[in-house]
Protein backbone atom coordinates (compact mmCIF):
# COMPACT_ATOMS: atom_id res chain seq x y z
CA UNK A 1 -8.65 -5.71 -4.65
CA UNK A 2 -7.85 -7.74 -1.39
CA UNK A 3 -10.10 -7.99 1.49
CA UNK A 4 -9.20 -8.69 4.48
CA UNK A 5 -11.62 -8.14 7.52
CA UNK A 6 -11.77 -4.09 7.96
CA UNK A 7 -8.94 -3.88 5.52
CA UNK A 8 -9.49 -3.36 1.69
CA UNK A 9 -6.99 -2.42 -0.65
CA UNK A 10 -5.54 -2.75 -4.20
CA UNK A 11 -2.57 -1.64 -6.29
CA UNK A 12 -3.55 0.07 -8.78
CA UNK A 13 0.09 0.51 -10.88
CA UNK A 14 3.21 -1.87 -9.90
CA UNK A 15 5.90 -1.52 -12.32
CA UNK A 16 9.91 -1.85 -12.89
CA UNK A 17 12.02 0.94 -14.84
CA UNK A 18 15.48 0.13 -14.63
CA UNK A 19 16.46 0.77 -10.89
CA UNK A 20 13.47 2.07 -10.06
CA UNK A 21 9.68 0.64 -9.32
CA UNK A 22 6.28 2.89 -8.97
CA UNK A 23 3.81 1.53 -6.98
CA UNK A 24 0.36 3.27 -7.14
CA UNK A 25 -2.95 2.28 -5.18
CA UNK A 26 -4.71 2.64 -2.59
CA UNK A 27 -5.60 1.27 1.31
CA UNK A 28 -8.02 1.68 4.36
CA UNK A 29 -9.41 0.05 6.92
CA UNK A 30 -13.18 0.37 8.34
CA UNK A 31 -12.79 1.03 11.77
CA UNK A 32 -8.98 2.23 13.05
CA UNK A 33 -7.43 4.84 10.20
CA UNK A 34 -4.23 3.60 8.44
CA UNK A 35 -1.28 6.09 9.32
CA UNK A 36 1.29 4.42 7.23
CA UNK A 37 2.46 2.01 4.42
CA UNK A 38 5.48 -0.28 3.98
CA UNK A 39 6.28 -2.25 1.06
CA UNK A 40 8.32 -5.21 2.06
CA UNK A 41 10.23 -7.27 -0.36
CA UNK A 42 9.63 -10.85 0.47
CA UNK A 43 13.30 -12.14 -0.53
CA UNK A 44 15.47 -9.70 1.31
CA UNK A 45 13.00 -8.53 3.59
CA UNK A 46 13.91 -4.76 2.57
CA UNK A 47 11.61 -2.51 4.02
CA UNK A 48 10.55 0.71 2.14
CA UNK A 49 8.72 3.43 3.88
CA UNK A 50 5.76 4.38 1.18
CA UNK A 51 6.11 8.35 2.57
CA UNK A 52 3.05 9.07 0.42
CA UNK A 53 0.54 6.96 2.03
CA UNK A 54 -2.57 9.63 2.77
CA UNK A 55 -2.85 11.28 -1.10
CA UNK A 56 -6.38 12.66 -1.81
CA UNK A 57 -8.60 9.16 -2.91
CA UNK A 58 -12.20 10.79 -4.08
CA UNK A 59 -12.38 7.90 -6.27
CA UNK A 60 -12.15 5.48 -3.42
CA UNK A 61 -14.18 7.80 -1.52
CA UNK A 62 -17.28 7.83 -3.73
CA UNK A 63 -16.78 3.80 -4.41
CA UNK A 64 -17.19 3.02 -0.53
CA UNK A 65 -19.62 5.87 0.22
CA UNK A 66 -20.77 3.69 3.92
CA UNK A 67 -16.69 3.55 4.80
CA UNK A 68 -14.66 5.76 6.87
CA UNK A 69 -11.38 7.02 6.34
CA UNK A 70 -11.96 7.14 2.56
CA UNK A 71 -10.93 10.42 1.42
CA UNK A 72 -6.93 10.07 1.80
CA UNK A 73 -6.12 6.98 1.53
CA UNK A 74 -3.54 6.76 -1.49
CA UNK A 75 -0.01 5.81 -2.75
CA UNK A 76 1.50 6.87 -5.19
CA UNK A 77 5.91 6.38 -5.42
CA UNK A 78 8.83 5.43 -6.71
CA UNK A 79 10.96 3.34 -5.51
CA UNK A 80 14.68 3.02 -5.58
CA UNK A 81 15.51 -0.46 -5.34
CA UNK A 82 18.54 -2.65 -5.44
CA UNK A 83 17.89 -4.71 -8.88
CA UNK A 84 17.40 -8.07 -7.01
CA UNK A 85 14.40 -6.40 -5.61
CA UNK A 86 12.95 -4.88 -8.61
CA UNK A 87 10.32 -7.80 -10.06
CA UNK A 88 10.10 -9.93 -6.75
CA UNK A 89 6.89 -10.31 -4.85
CA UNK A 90 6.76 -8.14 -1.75
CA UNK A 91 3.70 -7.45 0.74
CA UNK A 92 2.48 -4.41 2.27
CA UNK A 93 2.19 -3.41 6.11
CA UNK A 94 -0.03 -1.00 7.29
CA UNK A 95 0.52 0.66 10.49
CA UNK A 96 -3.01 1.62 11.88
CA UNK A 97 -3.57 4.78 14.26
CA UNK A 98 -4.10 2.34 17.23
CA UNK A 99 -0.68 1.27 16.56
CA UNK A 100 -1.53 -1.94 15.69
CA UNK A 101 0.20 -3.34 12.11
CA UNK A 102 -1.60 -5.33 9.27
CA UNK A 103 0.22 -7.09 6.57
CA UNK A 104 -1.42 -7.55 3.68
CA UNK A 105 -0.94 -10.71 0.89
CA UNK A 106 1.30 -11.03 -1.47
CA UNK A 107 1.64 -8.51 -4.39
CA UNK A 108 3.97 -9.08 -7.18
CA UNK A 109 5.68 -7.02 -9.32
């Protein structure tokens, strides 16, 4: 799990089939509601849209009973990815409802 100020999240799942990747987990942030996820890949700076950002997340709900924001706040997609992509480290943005943007640490494949 990474913490980062109001932001907490975690991938859950990260892995490679052939030309594809899933990447499963979950995000949120304390005190402006994330409206969107990006993976990016560090080495060719791809950017993925993760279009299923805001899944039902009781788990994470009932884990951070004193947070907002908790009860949609997973990912859960593959991805279709050229294969110099697949297995590099990439970081996630998140795109709050403010409109600010947080990028998260690295995550590796």
């Amino acid at each position: 799990m990474f913490v980062s100020g109001d932001l907490v999240w975690r991938i859950d799942a990260c892995s490679v089939y052939f030309d594809r990747m899933l990447v499963r987990g979950w995000a949120l942030h304390g005190r402006d509601p994330i409206v969107g996820a990006t993976l990016i890949f560090d080495g060719s700076g791809r950017e993925v849209r993760l279009s299923s950002y805001g899944l039902a997340s009781s788990d994470v709900a009932a884990a951070f009973p004193d947070r907002e924001h908790t009860a949609q706040c997973r990912f859960d997609e593959w991805i279709s990815a050229p294969l110099e992509d697949l297995g590099a480290p990439f970081h996630l943005r998140f795109t709050l409802a403010s409109g600010a943007t947080i990028i998260g640490p690295d995550a590796l494949t």
